[in-house]
C-alpha atoms as a PDB file:
ATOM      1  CA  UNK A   1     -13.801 -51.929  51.229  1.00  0.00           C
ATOM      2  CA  UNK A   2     -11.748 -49.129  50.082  1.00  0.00           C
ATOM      3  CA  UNK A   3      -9.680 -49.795  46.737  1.00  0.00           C
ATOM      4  CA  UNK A   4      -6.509 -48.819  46.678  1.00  0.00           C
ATOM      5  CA  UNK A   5      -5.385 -45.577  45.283  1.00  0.00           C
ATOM      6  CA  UNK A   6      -3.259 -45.208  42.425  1.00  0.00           C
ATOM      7  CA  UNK A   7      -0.435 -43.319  42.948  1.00  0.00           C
ATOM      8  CA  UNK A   8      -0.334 -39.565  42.479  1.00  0.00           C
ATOM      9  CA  UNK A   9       2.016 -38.694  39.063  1.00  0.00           C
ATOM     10  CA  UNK A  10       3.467 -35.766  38.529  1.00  0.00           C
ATOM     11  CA  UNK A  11       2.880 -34.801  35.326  1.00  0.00           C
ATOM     12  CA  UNK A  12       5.818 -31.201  34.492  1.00  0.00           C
ATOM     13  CA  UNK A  13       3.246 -29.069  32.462  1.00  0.00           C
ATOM     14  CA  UNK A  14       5.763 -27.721  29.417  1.00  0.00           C
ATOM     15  CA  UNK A  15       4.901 -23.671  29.795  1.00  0.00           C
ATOM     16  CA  UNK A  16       3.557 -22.783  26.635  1.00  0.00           C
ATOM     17  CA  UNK A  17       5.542 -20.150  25.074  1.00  0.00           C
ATOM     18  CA  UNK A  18       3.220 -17.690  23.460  1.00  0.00           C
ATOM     19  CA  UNK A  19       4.575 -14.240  21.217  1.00  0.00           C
ATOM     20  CA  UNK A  20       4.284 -10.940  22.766  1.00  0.00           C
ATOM     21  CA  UNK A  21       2.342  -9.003  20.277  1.00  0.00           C
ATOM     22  CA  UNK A  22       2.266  -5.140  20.227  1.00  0.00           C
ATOM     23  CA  UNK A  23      -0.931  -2.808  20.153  1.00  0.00           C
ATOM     24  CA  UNK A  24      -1.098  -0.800  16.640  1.00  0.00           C
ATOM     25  CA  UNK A  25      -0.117   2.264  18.292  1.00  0.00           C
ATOM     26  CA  UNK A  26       3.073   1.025  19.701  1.00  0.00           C
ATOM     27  CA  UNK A  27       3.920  -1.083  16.475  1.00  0.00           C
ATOM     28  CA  UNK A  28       3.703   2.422  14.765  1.00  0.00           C
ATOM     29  CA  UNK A  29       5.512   4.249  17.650  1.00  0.00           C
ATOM     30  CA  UNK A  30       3.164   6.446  17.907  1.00  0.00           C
ATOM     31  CA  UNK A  31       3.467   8.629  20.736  1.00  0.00           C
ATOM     32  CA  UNK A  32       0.343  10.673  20.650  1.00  0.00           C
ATOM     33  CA  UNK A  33      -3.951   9.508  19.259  1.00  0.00           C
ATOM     34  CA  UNK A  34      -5.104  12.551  17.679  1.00  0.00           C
ATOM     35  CA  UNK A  35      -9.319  13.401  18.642  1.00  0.00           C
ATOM     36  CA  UNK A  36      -8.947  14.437  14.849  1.00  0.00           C
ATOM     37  CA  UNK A  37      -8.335  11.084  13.606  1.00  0.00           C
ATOM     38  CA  UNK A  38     -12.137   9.994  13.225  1.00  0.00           C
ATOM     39  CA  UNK A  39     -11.337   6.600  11.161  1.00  0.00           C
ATOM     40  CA  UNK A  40      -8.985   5.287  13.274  1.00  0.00           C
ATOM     41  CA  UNK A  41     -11.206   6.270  16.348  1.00  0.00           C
ATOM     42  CA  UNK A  42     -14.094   4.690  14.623  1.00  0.00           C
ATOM     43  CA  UNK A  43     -12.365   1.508  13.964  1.00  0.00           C
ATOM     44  CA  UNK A  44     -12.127   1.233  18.061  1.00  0.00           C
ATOM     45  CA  UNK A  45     -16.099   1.983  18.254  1.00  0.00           C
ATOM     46  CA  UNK A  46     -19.255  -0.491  18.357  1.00  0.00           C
ATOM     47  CA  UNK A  47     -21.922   0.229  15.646  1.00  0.00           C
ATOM     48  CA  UNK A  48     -23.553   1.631  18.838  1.00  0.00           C
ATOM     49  CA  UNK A  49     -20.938   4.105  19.996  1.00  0.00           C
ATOM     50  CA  UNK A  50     -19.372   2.268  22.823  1.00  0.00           C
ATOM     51  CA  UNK A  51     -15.350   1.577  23.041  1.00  0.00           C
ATOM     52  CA  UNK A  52     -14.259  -1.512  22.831  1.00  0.00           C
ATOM     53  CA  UNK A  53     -12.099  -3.001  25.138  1.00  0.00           C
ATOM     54  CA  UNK A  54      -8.750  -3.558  25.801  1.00  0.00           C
ATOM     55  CA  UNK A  55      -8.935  -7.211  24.935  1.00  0.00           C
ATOM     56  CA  UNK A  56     -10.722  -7.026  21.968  1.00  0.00           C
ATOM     57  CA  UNK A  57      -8.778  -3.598  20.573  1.00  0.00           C
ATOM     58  CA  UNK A  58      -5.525  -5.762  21.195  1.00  0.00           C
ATOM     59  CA  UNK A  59      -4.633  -1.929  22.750  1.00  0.00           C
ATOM     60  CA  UNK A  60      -1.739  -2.131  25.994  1.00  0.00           C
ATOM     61  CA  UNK A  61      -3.236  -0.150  28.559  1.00  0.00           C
ATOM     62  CA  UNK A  62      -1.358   2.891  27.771  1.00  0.00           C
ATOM     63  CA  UNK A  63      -3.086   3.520  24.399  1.00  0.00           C
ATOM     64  CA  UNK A  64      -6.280   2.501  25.687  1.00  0.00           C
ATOM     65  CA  UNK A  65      -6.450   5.462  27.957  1.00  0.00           C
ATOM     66  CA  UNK A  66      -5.078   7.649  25.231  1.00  0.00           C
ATOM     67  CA  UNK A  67      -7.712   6.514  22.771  1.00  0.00           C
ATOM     68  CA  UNK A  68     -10.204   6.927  25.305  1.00  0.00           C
ATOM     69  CA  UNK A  69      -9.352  10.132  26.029  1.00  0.00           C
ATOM     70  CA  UNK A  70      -9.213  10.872  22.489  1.00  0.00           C
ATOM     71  CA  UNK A  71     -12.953   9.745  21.583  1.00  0.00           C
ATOM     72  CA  UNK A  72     -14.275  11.281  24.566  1.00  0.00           C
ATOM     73  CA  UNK A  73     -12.268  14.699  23.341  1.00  0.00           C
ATOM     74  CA  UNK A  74     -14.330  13.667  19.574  1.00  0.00           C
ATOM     75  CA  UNK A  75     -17.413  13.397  21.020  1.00  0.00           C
ATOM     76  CA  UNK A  76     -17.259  16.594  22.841  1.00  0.00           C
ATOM     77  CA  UNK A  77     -16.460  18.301  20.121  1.00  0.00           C
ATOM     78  CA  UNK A  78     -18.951  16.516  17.914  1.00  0.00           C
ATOM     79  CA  UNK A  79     -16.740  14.823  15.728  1.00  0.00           C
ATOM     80  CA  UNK A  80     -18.283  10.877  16.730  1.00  0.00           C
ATOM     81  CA  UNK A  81     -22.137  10.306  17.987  1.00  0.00           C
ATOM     82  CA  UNK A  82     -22.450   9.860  21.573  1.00  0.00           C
ATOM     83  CA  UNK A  83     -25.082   7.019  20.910  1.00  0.00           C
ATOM     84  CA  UNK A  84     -25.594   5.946  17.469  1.00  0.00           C
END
């Protein structure tokens, strides 16, 4: 025999309100990431030379590709290591 099935609540999940929170580069209003800027460029950098990401730079996606562009414009002109 089959026991009977409790009814089916519906439980109104409260949306959890979380704060926006702003990249640096936007908190600063800057509207430019200078390839000269090697310590703030190294800050977004691995010990081995790789970018970090988005999520773990706290960047918005419009500084992200402006920082990337900017360490790729550093490494070119040998300002940060490739590979370290």
């Amino acid at each position: 025999m089959k026991k009977p099935s409790k009814p089916f609540k519906n439980k109104k999940k409260t949306p959890v309100v979380r704060e926006q929170t702003q990249c640096r580069f936007c908190r600063e209003k800057r509207s430019y990431i200078d390839y000269k800027d090697i310590d703030t460029l190294q800050k977004l950098l691995t010990n081995r030379g790789k970018i970090f990401s988005r999520k773990r730079s706290g960047n918005c996606a419009h500084c992200q590709r402006m920082v990337q562009t900017a360490i790729k414009q550093a490494r070119f002109m040998s300002l940060l290591p490739f590979t370290a």
